[in-house]
Protein backbone atom coordinates (compact mmCIF):
# COMPACT_ATOMS: atom_id res chain seq x y z
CA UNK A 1 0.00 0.00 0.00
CA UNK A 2 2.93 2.65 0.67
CA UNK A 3 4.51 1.75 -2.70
CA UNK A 4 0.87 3.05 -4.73
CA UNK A 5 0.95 6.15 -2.37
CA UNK A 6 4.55 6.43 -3.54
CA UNK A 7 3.76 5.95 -7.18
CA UNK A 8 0.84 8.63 -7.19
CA UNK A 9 2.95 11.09 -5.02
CA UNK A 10 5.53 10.75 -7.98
CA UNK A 11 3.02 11.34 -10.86
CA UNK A 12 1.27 13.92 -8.85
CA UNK A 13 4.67 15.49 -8.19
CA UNK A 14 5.18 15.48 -12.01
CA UNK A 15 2.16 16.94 -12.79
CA UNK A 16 2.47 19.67 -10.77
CA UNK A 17 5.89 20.40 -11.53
CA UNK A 18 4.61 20.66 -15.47
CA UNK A 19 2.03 23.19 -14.79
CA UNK A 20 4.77 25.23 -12.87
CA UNK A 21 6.68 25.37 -16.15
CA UNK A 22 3.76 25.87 -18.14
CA UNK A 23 3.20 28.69 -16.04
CA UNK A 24 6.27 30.09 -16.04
CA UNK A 25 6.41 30.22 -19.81
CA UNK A 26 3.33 32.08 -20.64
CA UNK A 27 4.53 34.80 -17.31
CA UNK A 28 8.12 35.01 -19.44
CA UNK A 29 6.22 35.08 -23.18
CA UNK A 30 4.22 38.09 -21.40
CA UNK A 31 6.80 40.39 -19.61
CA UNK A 32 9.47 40.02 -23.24
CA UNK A 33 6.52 40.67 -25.29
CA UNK A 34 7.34 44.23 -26.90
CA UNK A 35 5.42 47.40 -25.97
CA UNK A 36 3.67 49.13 -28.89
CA UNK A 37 5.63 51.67 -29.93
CA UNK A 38 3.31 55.00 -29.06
CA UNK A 39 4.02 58.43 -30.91
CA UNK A 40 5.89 57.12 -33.66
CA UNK A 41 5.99 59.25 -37.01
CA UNK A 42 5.08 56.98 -39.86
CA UNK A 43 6.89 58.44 -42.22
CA UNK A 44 7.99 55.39 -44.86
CA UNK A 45 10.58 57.28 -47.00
CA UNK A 46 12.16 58.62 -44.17
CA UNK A 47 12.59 55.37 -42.55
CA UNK A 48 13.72 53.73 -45.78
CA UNK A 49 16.25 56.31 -46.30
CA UNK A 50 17.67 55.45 -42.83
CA UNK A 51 17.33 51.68 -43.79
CA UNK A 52 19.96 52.87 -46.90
CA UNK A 53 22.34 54.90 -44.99
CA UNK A 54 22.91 52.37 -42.79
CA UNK A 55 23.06 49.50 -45.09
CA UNK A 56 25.51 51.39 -46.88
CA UNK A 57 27.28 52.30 -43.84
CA UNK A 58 27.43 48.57 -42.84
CA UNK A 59 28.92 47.29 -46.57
CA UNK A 60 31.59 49.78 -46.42
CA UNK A 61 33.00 48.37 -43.24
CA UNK A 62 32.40 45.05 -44.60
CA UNK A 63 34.18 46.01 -47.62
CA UNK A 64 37.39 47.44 -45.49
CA UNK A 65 37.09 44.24 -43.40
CA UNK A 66 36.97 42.26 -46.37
CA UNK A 67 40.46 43.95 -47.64
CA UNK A 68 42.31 43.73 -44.54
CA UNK A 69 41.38 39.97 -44.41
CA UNK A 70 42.93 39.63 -47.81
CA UNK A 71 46.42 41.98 -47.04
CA UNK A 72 46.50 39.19 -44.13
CA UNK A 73 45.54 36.33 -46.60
CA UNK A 74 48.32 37.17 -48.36
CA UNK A 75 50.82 38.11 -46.13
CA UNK A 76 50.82 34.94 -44.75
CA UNK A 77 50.75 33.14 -48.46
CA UNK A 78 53.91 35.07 -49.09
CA UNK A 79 55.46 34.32 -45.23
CA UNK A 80 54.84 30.73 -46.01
CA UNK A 81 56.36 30.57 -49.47
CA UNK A 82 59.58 32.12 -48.31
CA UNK A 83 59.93 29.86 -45.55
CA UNK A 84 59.29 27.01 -48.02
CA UNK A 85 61.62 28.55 -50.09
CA UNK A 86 59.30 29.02 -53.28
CA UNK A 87 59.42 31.73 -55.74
CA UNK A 88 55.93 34.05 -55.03
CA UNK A 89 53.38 33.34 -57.40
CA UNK A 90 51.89 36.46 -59.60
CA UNK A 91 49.34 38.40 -57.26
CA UNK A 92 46.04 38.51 -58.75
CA UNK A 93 44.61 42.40 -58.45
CA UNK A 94 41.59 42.67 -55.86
CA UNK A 95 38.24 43.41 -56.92
């Protein structure tokens, strides 16, 4: 008889420790849920253009990034071919 009040405690114990998560979950999907954003302009081309500016912004640092990678790239080609002791192949211009 103790091992069946055992057994139920357990499932009960289970159960009740679901609906806690449960719970929990929708609290947390409530408080991060974002706030309406009140007194906003809506002013589309205006926002676009911002969109732009900063996309543009954004691939010009990528584009610097992108050539420092490749002065790197090929530093270390050319470190490693004069420790190997090969001739340095042709360089090809970067785009």
């Amino acid at each position: 008889m103790s091992a069946k009040k055992t057994r139920g405690g357990f499932w009960s114990a289970y159960a009740l420790g679901g609906v806690t998560v449960l719970a929990a979950a929708l609290l947390w999907q409530g408080l991060t849920s974002p706030r309406p954003a009140y007194g906003q302009a809506f002013d589309s081309a205006k926002q676009r253009y911002e969109m732009i500016k900063e996309l543009r912004a954004a691939n010009k640092t990528l584009t610097e990034i992108s050539g420092c990678l490749r002065e790197m790239r090929d530093t270390q080609k050319q470190d490693k071919q004069k420790k190997d002791g090969k001739p340095a192949a042709a360089q090809k211009p970067a785009a």
